[in-house]
PDB file of N, CA and C in Angstrom:
ATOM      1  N   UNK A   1      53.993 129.666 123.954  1.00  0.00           N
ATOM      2  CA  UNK A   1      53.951 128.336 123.389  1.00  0.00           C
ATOM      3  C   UNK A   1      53.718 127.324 124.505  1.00  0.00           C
ATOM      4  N   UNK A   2      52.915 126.002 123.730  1.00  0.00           N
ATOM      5  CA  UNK A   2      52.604 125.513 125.372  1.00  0.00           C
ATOM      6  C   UNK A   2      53.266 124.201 125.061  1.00  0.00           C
ATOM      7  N   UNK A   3      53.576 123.558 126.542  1.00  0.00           N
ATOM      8  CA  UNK A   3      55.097 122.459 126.274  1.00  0.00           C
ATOM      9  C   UNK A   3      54.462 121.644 125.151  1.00  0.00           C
ATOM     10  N   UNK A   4      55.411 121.027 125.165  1.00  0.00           N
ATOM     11  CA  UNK A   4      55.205 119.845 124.053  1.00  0.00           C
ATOM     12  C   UNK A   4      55.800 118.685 124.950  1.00  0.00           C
ATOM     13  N   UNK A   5      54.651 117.454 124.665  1.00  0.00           N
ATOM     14  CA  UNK A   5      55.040 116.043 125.342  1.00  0.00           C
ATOM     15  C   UNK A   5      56.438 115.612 125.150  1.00  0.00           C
ATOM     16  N   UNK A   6      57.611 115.602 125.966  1.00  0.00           N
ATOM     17  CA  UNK A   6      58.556 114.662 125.339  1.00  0.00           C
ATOM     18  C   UNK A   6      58.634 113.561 124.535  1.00  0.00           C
ATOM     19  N   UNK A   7      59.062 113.461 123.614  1.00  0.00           N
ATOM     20  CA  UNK A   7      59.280 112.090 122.602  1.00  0.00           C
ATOM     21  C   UNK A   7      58.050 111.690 121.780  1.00  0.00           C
ATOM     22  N   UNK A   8      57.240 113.200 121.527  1.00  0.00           N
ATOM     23  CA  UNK A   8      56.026 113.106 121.121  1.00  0.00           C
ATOM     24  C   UNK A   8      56.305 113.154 119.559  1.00  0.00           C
ATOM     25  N   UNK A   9      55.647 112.971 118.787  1.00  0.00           N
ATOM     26  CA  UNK A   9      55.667 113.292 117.156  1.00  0.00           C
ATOM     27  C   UNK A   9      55.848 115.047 117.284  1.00  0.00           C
ATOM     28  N   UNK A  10      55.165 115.990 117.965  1.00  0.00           N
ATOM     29  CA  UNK A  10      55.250 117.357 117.480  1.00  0.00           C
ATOM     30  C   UNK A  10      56.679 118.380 118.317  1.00  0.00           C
ATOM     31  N   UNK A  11      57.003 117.642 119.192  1.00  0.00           N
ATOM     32  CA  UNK A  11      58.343 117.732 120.797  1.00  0.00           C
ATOM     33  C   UNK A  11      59.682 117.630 119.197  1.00  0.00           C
ATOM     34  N   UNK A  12      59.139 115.846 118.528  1.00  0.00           N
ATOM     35  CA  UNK A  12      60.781 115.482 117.695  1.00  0.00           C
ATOM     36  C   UNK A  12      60.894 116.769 116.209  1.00  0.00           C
ATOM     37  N   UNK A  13      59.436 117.236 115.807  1.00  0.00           N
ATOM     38  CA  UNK A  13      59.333 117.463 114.621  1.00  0.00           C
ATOM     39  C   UNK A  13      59.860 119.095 115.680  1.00  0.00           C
ATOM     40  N   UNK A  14      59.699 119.617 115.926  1.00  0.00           N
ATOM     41  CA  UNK A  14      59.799 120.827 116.678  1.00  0.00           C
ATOM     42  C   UNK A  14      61.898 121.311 116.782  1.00  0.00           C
ATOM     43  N   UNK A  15      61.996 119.940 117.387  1.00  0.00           N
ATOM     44  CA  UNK A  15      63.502 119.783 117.282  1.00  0.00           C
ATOM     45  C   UNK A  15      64.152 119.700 116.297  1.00  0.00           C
ATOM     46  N   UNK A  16      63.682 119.097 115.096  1.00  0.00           N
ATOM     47  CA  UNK A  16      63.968 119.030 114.049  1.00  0.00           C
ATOM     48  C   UNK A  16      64.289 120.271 113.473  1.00  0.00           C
ATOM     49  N   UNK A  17      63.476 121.135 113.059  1.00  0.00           N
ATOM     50  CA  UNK A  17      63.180 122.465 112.821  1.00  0.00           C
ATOM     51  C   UNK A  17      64.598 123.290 113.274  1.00  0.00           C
ATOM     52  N   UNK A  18      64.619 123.198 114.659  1.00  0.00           N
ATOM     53  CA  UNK A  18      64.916 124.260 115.593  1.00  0.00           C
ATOM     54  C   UNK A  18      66.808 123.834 114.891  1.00  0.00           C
ATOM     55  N   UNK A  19      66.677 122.682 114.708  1.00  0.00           N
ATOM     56  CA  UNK A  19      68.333 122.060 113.943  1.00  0.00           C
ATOM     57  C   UNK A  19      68.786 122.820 112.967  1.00  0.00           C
ATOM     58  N   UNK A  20      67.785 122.087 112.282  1.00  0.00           N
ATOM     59  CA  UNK A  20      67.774 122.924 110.555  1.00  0.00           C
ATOM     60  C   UNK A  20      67.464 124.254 110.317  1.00  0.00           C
ATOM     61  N   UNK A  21      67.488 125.252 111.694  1.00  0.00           N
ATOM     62  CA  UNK A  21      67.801 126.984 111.836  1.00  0.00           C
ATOM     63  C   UNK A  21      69.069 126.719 111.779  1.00  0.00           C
ATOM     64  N   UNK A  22      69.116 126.123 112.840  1.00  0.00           N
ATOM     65  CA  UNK A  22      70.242 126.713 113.805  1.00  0.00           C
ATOM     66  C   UNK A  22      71.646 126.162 112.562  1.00  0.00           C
ATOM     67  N   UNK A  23      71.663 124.799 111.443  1.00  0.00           N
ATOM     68  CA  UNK A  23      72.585 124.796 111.193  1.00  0.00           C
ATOM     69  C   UNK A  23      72.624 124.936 109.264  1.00  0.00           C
ATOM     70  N   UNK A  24      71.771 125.943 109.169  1.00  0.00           N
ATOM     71  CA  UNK A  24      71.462 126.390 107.718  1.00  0.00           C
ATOM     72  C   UNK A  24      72.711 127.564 107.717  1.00  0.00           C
ATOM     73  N   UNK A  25      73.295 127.583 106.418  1.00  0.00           N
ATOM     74  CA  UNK A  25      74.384 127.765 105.221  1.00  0.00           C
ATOM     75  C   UNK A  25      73.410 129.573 105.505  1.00  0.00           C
ATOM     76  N   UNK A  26      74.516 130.662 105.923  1.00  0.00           N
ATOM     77  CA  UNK A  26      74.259 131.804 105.824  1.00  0.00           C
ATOM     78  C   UNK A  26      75.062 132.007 103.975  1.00  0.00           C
ATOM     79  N   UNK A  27      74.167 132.102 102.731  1.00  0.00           N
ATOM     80  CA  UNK A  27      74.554 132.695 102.360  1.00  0.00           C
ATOM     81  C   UNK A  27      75.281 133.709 101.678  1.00  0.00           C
ATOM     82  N   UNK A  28      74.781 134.948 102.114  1.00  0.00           N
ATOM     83  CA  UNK A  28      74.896 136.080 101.800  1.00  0.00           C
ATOM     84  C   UNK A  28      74.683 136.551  99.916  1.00  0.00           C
ATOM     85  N   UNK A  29      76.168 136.606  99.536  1.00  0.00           N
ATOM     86  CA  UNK A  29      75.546 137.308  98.328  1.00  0.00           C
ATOM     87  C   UNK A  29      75.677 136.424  97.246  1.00  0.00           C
ATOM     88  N   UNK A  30      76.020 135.175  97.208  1.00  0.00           N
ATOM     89  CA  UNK A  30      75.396 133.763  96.716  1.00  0.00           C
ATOM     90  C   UNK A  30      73.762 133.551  96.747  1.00  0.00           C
ATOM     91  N   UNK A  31      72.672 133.981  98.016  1.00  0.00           N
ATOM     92  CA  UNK A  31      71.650 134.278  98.534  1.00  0.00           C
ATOM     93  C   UNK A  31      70.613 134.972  97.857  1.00  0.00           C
ATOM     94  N   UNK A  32      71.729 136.102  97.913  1.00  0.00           N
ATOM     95  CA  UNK A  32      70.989 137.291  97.283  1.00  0.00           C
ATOM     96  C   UNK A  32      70.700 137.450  95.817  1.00  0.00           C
ATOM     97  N   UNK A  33      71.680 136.762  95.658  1.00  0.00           N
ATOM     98  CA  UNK A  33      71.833 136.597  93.613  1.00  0.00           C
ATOM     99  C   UNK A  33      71.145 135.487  93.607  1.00  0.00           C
ATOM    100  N   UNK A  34      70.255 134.714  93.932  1.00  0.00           N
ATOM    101  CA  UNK A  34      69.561 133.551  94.051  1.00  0.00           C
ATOM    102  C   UNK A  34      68.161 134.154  94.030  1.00  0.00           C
ATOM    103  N   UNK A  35      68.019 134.988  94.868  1.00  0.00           N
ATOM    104  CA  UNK A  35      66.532 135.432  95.360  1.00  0.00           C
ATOM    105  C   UNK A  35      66.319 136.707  93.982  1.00  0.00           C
ATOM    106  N   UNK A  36      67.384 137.283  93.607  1.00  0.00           N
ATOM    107  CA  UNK A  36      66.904 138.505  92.640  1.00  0.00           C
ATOM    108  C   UNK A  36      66.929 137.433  91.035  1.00  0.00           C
ATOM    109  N   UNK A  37      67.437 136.088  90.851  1.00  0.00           N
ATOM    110  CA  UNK A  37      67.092 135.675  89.793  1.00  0.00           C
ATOM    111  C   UNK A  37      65.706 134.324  90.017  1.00  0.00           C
ATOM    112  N   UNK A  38      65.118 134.256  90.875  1.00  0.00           N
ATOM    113  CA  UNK A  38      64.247 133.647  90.965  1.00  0.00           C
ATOM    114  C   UNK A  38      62.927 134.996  90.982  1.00  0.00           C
ATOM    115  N   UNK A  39      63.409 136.216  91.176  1.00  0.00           N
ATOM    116  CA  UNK A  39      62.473 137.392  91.133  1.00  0.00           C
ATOM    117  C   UNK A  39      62.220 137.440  89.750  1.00  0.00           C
ATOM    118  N   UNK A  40      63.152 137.665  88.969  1.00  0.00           N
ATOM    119  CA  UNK A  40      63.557 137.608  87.767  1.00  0.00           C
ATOM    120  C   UNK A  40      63.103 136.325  87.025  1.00  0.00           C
ATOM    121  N   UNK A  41      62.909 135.084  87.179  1.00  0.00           N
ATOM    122  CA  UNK A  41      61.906 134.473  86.784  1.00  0.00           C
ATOM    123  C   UNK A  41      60.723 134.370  86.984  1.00  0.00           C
ATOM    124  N   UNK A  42      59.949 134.937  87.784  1.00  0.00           N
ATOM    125  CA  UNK A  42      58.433 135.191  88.442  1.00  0.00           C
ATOM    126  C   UNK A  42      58.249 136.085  87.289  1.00  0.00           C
ATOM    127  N   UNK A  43      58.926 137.003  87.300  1.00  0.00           N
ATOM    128  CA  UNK A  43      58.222 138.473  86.734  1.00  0.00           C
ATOM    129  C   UNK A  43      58.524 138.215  84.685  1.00  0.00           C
ATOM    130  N   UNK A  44      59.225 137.258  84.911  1.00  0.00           N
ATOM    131  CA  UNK A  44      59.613 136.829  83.008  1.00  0.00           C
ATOM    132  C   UNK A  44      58.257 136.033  82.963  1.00  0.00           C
ATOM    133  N   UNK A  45      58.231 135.045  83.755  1.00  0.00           N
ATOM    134  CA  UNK A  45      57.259 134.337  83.319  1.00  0.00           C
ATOM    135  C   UNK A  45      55.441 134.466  83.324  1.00  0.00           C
ATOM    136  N   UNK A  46      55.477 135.403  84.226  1.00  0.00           N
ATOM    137  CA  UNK A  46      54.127 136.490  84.384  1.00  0.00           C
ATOM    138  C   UNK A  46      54.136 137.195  83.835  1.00  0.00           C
ATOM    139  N   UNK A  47      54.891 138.033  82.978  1.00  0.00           N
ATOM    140  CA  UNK A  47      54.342 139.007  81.494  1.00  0.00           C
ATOM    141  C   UNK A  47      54.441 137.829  80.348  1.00  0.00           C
ATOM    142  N   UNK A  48      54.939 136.948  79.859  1.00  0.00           N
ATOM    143  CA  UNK A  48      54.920 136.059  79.067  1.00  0.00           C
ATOM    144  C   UNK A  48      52.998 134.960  79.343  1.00  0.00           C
ATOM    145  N   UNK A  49      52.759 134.842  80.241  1.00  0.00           N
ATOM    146  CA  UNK A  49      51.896 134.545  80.171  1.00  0.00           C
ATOM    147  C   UNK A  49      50.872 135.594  80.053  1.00  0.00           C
ATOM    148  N   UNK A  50      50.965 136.935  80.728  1.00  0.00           N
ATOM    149  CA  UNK A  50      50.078 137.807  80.370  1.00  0.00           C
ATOM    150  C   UNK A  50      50.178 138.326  78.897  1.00  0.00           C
ATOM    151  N   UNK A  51      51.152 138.386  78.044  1.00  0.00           N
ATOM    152  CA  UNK A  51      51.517 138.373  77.214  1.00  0.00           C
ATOM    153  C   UNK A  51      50.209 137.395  76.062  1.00  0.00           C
ATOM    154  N   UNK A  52      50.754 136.152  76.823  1.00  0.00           N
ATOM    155  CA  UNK A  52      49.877 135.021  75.838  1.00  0.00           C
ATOM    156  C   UNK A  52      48.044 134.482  76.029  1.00  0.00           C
ATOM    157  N   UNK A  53      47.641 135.456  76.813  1.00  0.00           N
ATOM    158  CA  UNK A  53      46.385 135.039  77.481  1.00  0.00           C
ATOM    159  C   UNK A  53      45.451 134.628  76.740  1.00  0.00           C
ATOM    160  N   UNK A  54      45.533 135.996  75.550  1.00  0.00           N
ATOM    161  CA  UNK A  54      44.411 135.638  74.633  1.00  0.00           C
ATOM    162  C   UNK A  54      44.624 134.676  73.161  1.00  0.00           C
ATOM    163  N   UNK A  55      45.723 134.151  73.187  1.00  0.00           N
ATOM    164  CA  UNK A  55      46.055 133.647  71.925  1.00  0.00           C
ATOM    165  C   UNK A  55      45.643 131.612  72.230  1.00  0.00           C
ATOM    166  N   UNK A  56      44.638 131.470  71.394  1.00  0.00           N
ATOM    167  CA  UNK A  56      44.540 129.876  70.977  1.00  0.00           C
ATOM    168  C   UNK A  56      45.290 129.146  70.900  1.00  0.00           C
ATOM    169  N   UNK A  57      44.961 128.194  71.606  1.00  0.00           N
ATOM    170  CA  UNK A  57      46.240 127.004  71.402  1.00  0.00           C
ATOM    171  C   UNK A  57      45.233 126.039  70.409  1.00  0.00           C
ATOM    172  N   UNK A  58      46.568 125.655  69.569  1.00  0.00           N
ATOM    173  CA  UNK A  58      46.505 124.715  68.557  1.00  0.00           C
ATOM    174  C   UNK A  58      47.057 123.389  68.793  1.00  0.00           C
ATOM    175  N   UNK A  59      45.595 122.160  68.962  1.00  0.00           N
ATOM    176  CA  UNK A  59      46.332 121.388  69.801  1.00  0.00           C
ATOM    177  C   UNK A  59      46.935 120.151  68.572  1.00  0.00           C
ATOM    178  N   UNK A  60      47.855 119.843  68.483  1.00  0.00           N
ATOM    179  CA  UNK A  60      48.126 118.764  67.785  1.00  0.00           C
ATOM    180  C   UNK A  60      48.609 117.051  68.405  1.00  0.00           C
ATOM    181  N   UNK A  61      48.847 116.182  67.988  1.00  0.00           N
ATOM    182  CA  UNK A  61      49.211 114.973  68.755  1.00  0.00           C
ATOM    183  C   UNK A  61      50.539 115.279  69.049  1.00  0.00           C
ATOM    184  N   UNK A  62      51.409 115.412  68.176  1.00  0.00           N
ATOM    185  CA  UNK A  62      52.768 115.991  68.161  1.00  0.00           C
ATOM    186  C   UNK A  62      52.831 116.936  69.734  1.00  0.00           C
ATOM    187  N   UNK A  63      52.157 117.754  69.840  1.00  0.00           N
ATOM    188  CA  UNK A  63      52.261 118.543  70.892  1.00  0.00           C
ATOM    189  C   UNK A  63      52.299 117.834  72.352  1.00  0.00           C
ATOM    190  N   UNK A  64      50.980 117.138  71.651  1.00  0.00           N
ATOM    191  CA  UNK A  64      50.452 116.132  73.228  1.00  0.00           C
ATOM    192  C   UNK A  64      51.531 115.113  73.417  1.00  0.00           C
ATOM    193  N   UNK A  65      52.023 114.738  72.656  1.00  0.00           N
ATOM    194  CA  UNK A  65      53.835 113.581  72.780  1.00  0.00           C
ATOM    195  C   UNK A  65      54.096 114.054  73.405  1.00  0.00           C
ATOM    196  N   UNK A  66      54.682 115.658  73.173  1.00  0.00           N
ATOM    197  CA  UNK A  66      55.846 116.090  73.351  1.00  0.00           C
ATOM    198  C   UNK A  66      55.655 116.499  75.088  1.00  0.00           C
ATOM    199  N   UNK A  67      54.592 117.034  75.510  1.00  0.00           N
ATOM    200  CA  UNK A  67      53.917 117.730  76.375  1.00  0.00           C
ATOM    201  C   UNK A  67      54.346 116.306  77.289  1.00  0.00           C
ATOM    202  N   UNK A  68      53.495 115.148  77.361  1.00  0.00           N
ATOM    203  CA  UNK A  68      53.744 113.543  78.050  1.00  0.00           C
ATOM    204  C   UNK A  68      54.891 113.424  78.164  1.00  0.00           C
ATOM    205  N   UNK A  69      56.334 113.417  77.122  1.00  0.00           N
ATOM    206  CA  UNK A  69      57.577 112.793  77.444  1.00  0.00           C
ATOM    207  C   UNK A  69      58.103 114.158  78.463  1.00  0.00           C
ATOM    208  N   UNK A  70      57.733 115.660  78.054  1.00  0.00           N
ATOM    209  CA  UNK A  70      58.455 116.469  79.564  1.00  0.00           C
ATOM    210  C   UNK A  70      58.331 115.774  80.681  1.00  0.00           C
ATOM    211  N   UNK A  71      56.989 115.590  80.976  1.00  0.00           N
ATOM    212  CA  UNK A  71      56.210 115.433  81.835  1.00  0.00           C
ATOM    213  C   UNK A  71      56.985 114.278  82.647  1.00  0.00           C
ATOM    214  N   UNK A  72      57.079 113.096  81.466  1.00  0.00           N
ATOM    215  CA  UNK A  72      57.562 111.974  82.361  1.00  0.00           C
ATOM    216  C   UNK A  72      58.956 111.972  82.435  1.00  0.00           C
ATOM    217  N   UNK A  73      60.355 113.095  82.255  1.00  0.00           N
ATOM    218  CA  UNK A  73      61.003 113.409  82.423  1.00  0.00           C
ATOM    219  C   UNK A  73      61.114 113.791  83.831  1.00  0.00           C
ATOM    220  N   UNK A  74      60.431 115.396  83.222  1.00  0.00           N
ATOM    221  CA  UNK A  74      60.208 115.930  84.890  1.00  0.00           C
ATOM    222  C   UNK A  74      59.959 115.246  86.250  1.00  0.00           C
ATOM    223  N   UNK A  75      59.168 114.455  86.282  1.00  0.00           N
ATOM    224  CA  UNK A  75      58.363 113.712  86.792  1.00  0.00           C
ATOM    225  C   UNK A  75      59.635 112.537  87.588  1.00  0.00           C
ATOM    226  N   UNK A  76      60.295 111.960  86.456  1.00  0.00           N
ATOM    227  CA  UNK A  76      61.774 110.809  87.257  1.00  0.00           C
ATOM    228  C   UNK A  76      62.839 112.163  88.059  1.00  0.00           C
ATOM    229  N   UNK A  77      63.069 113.063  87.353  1.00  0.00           N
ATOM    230  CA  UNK A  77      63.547 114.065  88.025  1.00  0.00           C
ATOM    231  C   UNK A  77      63.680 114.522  89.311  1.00  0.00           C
ATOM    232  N   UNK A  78      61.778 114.521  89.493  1.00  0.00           N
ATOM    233  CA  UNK A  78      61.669 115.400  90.702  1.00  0.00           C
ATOM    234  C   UNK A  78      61.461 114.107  92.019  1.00  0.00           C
ATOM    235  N   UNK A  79      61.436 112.525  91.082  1.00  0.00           N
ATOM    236  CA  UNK A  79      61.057 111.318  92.220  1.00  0.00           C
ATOM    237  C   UNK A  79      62.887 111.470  93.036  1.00  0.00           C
ATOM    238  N   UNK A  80      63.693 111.784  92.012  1.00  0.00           N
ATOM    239  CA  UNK A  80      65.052 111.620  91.966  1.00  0.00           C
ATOM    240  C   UNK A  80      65.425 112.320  93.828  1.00  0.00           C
ATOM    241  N   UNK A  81      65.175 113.531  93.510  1.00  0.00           N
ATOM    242  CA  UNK A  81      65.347 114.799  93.807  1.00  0.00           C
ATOM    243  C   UNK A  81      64.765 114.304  95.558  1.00  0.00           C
ATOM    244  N   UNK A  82      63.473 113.939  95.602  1.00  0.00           N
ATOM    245  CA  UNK A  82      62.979 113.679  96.333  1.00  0.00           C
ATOM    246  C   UNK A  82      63.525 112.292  97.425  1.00  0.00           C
ATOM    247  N   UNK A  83      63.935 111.346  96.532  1.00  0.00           N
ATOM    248  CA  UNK A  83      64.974 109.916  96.965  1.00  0.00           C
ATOM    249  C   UNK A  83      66.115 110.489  97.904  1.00  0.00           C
ATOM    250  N   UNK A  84      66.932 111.787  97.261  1.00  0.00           N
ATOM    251  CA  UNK A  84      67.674 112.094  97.826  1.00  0.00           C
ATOM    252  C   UNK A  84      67.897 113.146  98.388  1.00  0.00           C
ATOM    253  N   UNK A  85      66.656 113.576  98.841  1.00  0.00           N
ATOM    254  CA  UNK A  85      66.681 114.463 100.013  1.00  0.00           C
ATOM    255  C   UNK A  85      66.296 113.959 101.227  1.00  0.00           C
ATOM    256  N   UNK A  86      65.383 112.941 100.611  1.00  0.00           N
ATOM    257  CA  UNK A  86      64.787 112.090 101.945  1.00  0.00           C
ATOM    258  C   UNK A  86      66.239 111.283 102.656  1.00  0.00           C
ATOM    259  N   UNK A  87      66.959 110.776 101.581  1.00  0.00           N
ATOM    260  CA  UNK A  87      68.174 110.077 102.146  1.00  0.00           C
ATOM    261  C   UNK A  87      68.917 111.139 103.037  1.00  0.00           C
ATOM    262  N   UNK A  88      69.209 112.395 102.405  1.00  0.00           N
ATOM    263  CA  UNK A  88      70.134 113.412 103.350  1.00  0.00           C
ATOM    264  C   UNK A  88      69.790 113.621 104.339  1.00  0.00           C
ATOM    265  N   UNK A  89      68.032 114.175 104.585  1.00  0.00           N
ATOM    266  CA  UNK A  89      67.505 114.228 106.068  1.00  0.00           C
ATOM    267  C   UNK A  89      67.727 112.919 106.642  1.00  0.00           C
ATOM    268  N   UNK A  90      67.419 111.729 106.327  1.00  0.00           N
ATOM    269  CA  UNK A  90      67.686 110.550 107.352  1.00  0.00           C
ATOM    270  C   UNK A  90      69.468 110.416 107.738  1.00  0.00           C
ATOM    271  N   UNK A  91      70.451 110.503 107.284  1.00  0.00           N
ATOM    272  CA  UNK A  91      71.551 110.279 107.419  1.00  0.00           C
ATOM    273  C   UNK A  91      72.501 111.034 107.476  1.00  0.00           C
ATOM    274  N   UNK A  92      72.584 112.820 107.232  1.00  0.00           N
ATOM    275  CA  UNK A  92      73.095 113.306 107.230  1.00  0.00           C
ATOM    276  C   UNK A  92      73.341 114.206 108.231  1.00  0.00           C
ATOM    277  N   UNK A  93      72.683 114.084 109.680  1.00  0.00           N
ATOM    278  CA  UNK A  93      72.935 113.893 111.069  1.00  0.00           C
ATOM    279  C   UNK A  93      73.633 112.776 111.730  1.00  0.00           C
ATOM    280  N   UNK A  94      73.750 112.172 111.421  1.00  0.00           N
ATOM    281  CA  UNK A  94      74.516 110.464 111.765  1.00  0.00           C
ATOM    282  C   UNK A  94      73.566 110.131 113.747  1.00  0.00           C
ATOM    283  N   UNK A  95      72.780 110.674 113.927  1.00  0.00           N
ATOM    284  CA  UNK A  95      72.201 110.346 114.847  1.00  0.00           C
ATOM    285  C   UNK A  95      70.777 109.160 114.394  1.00  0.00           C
ATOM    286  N   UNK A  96      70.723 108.719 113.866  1.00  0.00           N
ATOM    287  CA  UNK A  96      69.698 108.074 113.235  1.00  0.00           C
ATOM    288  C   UNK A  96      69.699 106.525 114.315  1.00  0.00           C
ATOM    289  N   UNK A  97      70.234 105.961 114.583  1.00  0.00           N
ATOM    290  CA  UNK A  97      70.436 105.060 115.316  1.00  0.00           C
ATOM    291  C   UNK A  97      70.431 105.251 116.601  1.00  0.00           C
ATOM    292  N   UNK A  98      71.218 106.504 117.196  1.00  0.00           N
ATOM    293  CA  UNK A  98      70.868 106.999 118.551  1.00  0.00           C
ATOM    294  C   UNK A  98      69.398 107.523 118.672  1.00  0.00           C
ATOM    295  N   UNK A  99      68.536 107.501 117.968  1.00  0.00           N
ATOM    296  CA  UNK A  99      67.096 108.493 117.923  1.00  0.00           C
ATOM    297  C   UNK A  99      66.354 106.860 117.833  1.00  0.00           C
ATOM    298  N   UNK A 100      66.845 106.038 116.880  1.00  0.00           N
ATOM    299  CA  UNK A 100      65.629 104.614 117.030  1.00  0.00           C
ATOM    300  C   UNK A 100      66.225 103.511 118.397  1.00  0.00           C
ATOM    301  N   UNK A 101      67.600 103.986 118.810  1.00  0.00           N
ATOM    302  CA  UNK A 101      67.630 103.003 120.512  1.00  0.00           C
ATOM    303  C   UNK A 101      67.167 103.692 121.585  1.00  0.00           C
ATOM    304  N   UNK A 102      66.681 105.028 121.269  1.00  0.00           N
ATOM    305  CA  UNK A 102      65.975 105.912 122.190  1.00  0.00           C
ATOM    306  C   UNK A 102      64.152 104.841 123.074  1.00  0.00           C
ATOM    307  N   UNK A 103      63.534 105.297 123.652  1.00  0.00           N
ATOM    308  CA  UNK A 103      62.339 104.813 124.057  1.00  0.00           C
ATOM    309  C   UNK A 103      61.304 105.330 123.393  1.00  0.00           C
ATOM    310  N   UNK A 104      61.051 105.570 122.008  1.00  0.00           N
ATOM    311  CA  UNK A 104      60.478 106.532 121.636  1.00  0.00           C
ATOM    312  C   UNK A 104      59.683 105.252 120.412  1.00  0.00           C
ATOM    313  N   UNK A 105      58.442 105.364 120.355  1.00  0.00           N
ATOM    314  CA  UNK A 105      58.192 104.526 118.458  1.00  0.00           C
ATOM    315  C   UNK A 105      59.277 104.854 117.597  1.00  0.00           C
ATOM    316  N   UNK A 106      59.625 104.360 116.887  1.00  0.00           N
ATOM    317  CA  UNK A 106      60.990 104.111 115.644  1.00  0.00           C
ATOM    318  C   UNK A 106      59.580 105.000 114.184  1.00  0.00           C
ATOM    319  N   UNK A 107      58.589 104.269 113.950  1.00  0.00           N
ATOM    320  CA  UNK A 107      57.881 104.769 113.202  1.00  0.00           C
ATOM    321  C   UNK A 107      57.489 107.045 113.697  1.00  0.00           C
ATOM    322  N   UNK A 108      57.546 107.222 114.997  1.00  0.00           N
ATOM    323  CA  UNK A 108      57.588 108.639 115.075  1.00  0.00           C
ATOM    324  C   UNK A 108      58.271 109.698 115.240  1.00  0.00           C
ATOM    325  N   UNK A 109      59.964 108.408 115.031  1.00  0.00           N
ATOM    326  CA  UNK A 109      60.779 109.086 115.164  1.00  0.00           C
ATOM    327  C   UNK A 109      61.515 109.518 113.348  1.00  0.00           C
ATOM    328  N   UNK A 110      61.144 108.526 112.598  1.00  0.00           N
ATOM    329  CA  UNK A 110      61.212 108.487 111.199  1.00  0.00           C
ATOM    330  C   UNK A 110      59.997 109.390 110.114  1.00  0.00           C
ATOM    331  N   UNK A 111      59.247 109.592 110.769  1.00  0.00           N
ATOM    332  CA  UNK A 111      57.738 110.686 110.833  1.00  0.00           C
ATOM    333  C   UNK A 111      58.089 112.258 111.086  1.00  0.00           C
ATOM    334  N   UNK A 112      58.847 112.550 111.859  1.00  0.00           N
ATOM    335  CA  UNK A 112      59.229 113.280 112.575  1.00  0.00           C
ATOM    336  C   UNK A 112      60.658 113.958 111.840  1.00  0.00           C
ATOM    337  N   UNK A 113      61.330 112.797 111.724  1.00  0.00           N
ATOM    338  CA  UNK A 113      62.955 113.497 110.937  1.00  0.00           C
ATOM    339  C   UNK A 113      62.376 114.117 109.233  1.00  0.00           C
ATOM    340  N   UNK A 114      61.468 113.081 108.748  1.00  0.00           N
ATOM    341  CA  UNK A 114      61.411 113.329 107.180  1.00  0.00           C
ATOM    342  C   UNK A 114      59.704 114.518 107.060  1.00  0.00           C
ATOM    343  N   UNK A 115      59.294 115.011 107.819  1.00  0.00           N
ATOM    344  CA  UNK A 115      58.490 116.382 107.890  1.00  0.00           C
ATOM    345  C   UNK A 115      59.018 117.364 107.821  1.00  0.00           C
TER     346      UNK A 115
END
């Protein structure tokens, strides 16, 4: 690997990373029962669609409502989801203030934490 500039955008995003190894939740069989029911939804939802390949859809307005209000459900959901993850990565190091009185752009150091 070849150095990386100090206080560079790819040096902070690099560090970043190397954090969020080093201080990620081992686990185990909480983990494991996670990964065999997300297997378990891949493989439900891939014979169900192979299942349905050849069958016509019947489109109605009713459908198309219904299809739009998931959508814009899902949709506040996942802005939600997103609000507050971005908040956890910015603040849930409490270094956020020691990283923008640093000598570094404030914009590549905020670039850098939320990548």
């Amino acid at each position: 690997m070849t150095r990386l500039a100090p206080g560079s955008f790819a040096w902070l995003a690099w560090h970043e990373l190397r954090l969020a190894w080093r201080g990620r939740r081992r686990g185990g069989k909480r983990q494991v029962l996670a990964l065999v029911l997300l297997g378990l939804y891949l493989v439900a939802g891939t014979a169900v669609a192979y299942v349905l390949m050849g069958v016509p859809i019947d489109y109605r307005a009713e459908i198309g409502i219904g299809i739009l209000a998931a959508s814009v459900v899902a949709l506040s959901f996942m802005t939600t989801q997103a609000i507050l993850g971005s908040q956890q990565t910015l603040y849930e190091s409490r270094d956020l203030d020691l990283l923008l009185t640093a000598p570094i752009e404030g914009r590549v150091v905020l670039l850098a934490k939320l990548a």
